[in-house]
N, C-alpha and C. Protein backbone atom coordinates (compact mmCIF):
# COMPACT_ATOMS: atom_id res chain seq x y z
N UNK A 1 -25.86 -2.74 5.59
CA UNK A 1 -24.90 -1.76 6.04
C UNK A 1 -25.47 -0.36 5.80
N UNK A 2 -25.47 0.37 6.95
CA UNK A 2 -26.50 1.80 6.64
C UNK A 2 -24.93 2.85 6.09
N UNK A 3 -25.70 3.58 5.13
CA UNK A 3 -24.66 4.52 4.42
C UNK A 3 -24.57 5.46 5.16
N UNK A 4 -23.76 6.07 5.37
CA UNK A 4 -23.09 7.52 6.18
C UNK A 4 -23.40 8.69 5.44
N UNK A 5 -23.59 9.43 6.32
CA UNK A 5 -23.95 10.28 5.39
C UNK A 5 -22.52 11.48 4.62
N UNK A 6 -22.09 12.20 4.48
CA UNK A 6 -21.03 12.51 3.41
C UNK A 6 -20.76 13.98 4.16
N UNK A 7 -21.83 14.29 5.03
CA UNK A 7 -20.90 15.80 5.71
C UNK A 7 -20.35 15.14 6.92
N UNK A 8 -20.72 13.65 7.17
CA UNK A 8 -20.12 12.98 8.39
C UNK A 8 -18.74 12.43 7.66
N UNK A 9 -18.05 11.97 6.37
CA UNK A 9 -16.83 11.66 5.91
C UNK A 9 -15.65 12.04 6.27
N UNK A 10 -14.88 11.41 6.17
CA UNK A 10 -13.63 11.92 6.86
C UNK A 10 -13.32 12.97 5.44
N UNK A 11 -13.26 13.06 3.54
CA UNK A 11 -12.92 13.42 3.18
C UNK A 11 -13.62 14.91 3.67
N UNK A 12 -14.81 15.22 3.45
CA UNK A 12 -15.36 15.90 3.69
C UNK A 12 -15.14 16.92 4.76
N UNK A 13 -14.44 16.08 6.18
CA UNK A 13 -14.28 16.99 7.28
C UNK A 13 -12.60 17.51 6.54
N UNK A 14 -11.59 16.83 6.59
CA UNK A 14 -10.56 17.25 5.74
C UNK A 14 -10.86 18.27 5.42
N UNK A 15 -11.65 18.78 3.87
CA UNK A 15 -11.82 19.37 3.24
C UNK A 15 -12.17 21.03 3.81
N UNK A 16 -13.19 20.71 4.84
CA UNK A 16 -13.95 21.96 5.66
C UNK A 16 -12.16 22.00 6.75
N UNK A 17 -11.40 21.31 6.82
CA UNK A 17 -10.66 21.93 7.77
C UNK A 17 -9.62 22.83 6.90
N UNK A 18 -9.52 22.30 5.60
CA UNK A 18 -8.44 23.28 4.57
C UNK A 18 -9.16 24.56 4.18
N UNK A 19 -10.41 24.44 4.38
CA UNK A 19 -10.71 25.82 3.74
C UNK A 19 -10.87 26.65 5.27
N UNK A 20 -10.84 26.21 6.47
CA UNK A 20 -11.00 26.91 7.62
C UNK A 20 -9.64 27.36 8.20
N UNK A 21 -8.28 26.80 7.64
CA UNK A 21 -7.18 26.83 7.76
C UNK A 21 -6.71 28.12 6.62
N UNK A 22 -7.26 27.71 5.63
CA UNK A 22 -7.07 29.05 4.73
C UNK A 22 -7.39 29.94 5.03
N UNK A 23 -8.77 30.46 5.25
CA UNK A 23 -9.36 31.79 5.76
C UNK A 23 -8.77 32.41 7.06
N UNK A 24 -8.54 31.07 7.62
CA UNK A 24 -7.39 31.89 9.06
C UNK A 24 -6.02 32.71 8.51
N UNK A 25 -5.66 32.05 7.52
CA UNK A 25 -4.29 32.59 7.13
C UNK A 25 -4.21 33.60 6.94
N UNK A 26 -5.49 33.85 5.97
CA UNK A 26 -5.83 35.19 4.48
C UNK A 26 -6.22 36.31 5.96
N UNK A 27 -6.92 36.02 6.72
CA UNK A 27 -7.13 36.80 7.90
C UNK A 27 -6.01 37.54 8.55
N UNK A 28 -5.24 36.59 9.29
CA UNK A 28 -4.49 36.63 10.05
C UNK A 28 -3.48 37.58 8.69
N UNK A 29 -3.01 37.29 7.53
CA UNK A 29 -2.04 37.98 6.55
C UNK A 29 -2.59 38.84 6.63
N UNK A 30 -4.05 39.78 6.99
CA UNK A 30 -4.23 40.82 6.63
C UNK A 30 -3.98 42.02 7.23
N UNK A 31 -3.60 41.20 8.55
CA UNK A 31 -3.67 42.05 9.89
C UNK A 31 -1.82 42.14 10.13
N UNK A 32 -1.06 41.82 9.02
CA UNK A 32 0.08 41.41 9.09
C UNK A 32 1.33 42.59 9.98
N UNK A 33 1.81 42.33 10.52
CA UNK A 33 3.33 43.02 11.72
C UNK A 33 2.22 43.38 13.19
N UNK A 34 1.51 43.22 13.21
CA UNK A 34 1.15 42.91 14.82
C UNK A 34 1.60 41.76 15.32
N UNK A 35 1.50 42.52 16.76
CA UNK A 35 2.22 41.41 17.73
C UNK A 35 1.34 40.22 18.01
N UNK A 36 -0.03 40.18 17.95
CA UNK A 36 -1.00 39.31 18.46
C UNK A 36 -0.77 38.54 16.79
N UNK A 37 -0.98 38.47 15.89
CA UNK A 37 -0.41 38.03 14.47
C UNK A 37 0.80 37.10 14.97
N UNK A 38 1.41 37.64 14.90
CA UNK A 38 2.97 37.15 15.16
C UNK A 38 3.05 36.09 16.42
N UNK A 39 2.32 35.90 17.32
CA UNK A 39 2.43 35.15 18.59
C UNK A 39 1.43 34.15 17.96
N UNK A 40 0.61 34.15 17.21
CA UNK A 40 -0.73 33.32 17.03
C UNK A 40 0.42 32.74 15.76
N UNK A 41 0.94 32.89 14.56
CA UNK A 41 1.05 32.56 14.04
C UNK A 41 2.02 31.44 14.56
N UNK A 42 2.88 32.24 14.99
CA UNK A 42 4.56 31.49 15.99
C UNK A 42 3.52 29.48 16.64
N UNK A 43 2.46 30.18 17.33
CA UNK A 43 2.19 28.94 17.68
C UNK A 43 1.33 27.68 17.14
N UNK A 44 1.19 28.16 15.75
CA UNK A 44 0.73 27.48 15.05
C UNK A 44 1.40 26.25 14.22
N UNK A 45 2.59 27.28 14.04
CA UNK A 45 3.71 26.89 13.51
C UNK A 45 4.42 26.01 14.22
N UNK A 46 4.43 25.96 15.73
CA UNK A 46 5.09 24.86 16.68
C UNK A 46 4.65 24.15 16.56
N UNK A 47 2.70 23.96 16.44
CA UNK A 47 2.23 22.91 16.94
C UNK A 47 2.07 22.16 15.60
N UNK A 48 2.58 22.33 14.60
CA UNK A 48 2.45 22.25 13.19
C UNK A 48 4.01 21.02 13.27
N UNK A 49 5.02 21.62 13.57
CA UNK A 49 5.87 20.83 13.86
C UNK A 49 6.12 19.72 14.91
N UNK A 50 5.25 20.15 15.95
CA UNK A 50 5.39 19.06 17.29
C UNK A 50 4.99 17.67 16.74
N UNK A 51 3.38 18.04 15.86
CA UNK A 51 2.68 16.85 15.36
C UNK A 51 2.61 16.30 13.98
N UNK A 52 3.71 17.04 13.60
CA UNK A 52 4.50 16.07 12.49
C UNK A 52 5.52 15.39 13.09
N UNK A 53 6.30 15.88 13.83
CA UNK A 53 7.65 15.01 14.54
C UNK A 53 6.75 13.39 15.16
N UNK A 54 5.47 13.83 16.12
CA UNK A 54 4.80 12.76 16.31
C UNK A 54 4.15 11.95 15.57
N UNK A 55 3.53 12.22 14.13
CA UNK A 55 3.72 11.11 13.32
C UNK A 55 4.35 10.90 12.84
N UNK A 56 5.46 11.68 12.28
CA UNK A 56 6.54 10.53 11.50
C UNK A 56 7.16 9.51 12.58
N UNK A 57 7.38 9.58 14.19
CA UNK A 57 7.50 8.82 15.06
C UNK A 57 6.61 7.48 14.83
N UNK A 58 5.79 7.91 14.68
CA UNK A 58 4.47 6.76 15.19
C UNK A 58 3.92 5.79 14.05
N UNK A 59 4.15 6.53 12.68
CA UNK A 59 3.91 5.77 11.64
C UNK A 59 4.46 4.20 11.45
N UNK A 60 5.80 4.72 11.28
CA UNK A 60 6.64 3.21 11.18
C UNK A 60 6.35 2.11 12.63
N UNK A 61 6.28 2.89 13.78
CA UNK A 61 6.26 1.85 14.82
C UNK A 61 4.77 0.93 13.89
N UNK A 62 3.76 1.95 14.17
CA UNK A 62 2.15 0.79 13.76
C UNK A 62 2.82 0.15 12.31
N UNK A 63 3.56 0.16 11.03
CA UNK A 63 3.85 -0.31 10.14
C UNK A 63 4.61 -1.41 10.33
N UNK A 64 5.52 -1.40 11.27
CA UNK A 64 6.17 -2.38 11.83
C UNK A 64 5.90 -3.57 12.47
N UNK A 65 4.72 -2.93 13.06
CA UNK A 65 3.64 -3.86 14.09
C UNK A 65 2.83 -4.63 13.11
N UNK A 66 2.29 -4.30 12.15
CA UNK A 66 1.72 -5.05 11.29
C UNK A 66 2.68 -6.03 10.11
N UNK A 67 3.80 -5.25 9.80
CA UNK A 67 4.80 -6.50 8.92
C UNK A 67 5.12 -7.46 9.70
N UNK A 68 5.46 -7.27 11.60
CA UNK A 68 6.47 -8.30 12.12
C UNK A 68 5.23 -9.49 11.93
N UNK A 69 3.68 -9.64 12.17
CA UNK A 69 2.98 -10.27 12.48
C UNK A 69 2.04 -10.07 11.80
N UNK A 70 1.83 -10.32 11.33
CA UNK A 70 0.79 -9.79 9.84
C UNK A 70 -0.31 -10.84 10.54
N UNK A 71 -0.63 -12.12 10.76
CA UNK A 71 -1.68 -12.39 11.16
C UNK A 71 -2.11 -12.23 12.47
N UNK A 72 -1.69 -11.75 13.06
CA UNK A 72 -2.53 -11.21 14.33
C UNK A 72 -3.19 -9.86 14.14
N UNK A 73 -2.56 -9.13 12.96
CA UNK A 73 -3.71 -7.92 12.32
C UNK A 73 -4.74 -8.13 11.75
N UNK A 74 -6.13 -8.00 11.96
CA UNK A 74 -7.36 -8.05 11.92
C UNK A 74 -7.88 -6.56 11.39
N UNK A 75 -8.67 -6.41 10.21
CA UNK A 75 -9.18 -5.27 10.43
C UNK A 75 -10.55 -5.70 9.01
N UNK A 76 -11.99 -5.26 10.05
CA UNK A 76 -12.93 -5.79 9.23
C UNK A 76 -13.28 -4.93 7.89
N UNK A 77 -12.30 -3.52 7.37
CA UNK A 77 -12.72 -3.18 6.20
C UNK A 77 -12.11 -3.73 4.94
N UNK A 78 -10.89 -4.38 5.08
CA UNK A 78 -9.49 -4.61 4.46
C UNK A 78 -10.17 -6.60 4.59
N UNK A 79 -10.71 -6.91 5.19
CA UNK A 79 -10.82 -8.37 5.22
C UNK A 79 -9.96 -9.00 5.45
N UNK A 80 -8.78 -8.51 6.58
CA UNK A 80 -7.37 -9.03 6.82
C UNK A 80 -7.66 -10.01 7.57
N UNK A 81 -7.55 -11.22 7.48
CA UNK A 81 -7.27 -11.91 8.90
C UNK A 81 -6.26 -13.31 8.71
N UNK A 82 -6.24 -13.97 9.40
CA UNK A 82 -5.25 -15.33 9.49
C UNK A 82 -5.45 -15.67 7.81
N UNK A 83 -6.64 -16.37 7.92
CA UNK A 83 -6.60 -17.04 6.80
C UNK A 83 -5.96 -15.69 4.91
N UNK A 84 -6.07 -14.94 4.83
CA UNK A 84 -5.49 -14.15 4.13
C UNK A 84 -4.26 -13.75 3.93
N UNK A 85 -3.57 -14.10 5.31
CA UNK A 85 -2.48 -13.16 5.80
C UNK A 85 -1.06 -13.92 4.61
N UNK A 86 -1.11 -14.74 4.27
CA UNK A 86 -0.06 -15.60 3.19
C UNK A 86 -0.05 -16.00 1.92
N UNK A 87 -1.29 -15.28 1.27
CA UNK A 87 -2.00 -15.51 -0.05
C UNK A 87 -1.16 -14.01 -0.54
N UNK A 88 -0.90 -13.44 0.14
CA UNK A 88 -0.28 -11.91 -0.40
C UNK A 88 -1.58 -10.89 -0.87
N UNK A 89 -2.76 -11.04 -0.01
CA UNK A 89 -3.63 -10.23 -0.44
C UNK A 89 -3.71 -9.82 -0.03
């Protein structure tokens, strides 16, 4: 199994997106009661809410999908498959 390398990680990208999310803020706060501020922020803030409304939607459906039928979920990192699916592992 070839190792990944660690600026390719998901923690890693995470990480570079909180500190790129910060510096926008500290930016954008500096430049604070403009109108271009205020419209950029406004839509950040929507889309901040649109795609939380869409996962908390979407979570339970895939959670659901996997309790109703637990062995037809397969997934090769977790080692889920039929034979597992009733041992409670």
């Amino acid at each position: 199994m070839k190792k990944s390398s660690f600026f390719k990680s998901l923690p890693f990208k995470l990480l570079v997106g909180v500190v790129i999310g910060i510096l926008a803020g500290l930016a954008l706060n500096a430049n604070d009661g403009t109108g271009l501020t205020n419209a950029i922020l406004n839509i950040v803030v929507t889309l901040k809410y649109v795609l939380g409304q869409i996962i908390s939607f979407c979570v339970p459906l895939y959670s659901s999908r996997i309790c109703a039928d637990p062995a037809s979920f397969y997934c090769d990192r977790c080692r889920w498959t039929e034979r597992t699916a009733g041992d409670g592992v």
